[in-house]
Protein backbone atom coordinates (compact mmCIF):
# COMPACT_ATOMS: atom_id res chain seq x y z
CA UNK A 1 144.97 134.55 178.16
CA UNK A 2 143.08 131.27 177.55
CA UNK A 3 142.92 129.95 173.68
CA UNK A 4 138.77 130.20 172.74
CA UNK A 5 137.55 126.93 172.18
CA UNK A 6 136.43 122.95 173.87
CA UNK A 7 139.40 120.96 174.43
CA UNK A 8 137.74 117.86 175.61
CA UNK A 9 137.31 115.12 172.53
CA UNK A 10 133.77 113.62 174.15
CA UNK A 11 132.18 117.64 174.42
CA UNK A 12 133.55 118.24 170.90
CA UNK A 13 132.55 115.20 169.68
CA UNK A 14 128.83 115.67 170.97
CA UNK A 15 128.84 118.63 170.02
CA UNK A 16 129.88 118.65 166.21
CA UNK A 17 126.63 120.15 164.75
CA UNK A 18 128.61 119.08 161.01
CA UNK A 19 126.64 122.33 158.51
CA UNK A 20 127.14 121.40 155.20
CA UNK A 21 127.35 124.57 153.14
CA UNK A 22 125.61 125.33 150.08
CA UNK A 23 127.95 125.25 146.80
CA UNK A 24 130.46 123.68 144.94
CA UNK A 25 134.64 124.58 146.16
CA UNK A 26 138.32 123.60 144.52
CA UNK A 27 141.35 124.07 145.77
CA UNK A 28 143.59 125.90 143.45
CA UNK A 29 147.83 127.02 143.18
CA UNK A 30 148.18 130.49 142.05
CA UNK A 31 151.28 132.97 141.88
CA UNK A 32 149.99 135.82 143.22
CA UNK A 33 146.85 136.79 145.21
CA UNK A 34 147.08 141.21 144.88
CA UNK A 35 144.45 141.09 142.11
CA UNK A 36 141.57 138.74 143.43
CA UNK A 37 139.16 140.46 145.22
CA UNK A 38 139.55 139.06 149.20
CA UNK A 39 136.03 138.79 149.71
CA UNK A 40 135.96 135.46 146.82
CA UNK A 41 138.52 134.10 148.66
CA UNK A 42 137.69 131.37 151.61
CA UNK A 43 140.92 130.53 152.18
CA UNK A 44 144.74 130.80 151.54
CA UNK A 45 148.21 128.63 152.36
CA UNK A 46 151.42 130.07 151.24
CA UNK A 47 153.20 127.07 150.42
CA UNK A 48 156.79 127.61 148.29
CA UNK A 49 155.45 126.14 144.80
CA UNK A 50 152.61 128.52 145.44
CA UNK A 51 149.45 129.98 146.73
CA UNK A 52 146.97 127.46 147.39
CA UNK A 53 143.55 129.70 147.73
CA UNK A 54 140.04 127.43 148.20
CA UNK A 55 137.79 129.36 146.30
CA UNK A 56 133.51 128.81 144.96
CA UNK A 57 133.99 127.06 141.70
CA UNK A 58 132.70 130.03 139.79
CA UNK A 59 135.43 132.13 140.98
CA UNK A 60 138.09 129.25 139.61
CA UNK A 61 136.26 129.63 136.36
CA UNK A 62 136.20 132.97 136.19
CA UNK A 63 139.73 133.57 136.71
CA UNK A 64 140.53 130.41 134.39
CA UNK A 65 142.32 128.61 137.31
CA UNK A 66 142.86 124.97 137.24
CA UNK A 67 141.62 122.73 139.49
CA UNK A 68 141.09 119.07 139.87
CA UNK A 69 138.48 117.95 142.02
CA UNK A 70 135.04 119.72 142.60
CA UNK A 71 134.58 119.67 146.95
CA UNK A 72 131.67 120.22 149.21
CA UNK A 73 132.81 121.93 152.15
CA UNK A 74 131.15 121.15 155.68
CA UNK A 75 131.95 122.80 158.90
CA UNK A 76 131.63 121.68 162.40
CA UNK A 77 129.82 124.66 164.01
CA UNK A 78 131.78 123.32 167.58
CA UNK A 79 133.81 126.08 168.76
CA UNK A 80 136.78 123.63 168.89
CA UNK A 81 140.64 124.63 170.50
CA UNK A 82 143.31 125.02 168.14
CA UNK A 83 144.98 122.90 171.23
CA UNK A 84 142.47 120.74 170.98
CA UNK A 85 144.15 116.73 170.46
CA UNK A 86 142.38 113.97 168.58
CA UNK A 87 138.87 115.57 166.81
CA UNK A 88 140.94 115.95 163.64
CA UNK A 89 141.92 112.31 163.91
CA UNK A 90 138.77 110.88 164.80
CA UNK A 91 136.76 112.12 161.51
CA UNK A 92 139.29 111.59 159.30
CA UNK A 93 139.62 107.76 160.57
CA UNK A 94 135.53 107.76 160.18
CA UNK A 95 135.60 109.40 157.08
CA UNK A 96 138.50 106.87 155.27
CA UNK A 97 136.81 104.01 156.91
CA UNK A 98 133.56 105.01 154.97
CA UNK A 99 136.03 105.77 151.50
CA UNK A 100 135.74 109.11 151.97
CA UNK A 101 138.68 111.43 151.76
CA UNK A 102 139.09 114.96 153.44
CA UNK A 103 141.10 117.80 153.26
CA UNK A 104 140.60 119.54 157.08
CA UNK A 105 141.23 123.20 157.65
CA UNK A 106 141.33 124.04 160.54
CA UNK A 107 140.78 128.01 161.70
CA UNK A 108 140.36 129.70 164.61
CA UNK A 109 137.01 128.71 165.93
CA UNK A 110 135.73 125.81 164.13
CA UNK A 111 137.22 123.25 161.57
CA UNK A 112 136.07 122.59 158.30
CA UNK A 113 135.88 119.57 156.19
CA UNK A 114 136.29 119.65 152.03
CA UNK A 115 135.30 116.38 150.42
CA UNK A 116 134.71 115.43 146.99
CA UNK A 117 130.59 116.71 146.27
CA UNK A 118 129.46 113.58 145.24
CA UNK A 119 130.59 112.16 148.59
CA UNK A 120 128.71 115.36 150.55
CA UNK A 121 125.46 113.36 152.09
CA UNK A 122 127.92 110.19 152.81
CA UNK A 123 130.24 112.63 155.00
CA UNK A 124 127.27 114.25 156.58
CA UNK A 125 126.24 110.69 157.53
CA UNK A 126 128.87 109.64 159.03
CA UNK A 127 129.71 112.90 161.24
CA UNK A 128 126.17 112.72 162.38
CA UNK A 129 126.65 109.38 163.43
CA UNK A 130 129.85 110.38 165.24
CA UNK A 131 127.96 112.72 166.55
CA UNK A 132 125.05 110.58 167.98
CA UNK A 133 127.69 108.06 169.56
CA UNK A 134 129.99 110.99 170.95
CA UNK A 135 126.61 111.53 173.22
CA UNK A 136 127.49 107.98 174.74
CA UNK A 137 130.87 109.34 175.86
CA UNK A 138 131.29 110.71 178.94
């Protein structure tokens, strides 16, 4: 059975589509996740100090979690391999040349892209320029 997804950097590249989504997202380090309802929860990493879970801001709130820094989340609608090599590279490179930083998660079918909100419409610039030039590729 074949992973889903493009492999090729230049097809993924031209093919980013970068959606950012409405909202505003933190990343937060909680003990346990039993008592959250799933369905406020975009995603999780089980990490040994923790639970990291990326949640809306109001759900941070409402729970009283802390958090430090209030992210936009964008996703490339490219159906992208999880054996894909070099997309994750090439944004982030595009992203800290432009002072931008990103945390990447990368799921089954797409990847997605948290940066801080107030560097949202910079980020969408500079994918859709990526995007434009990755048409140049062949």
């Amino acid at each position: 059975m074949q992973m889903p997804g493009e492999k090729q950097l230049p097809l993924l590249l031209q093919n980013m589509n970068p959606s950012l989504h409405d909202g505003v997202y933190v990343f937060c380090s909680v003990k346990e996740i039993a008592a959250i309802d799933y369905k406020n929860i975009l995603g999780t990493f089980k990490e040994k100090e923790g639970i990291t879970v990326i949640v809306a801001k109001e759900t941070a709130d409402f729970h009283k979690w802390e958090y430090f820094t209030e992210m936009a989340w964008i996703s490339l609608t490219v159906q992208s391999s999880l054996e894909a090599v070099g997309l994750t590279a090439a944004f982030s490179t595009a992203l800290t040349q432009n002072g931008i930083s990103c945390n990447v998660v990368a799921a089954y079918y797409h990847d997605h892209i948290f940066v801080k909100k107030e560097a949202a419409n910079k980020a969408m610039q500079v994918l859709q320029k990526m995007e434009a030039y990755g048409q140049h590729i062949k």
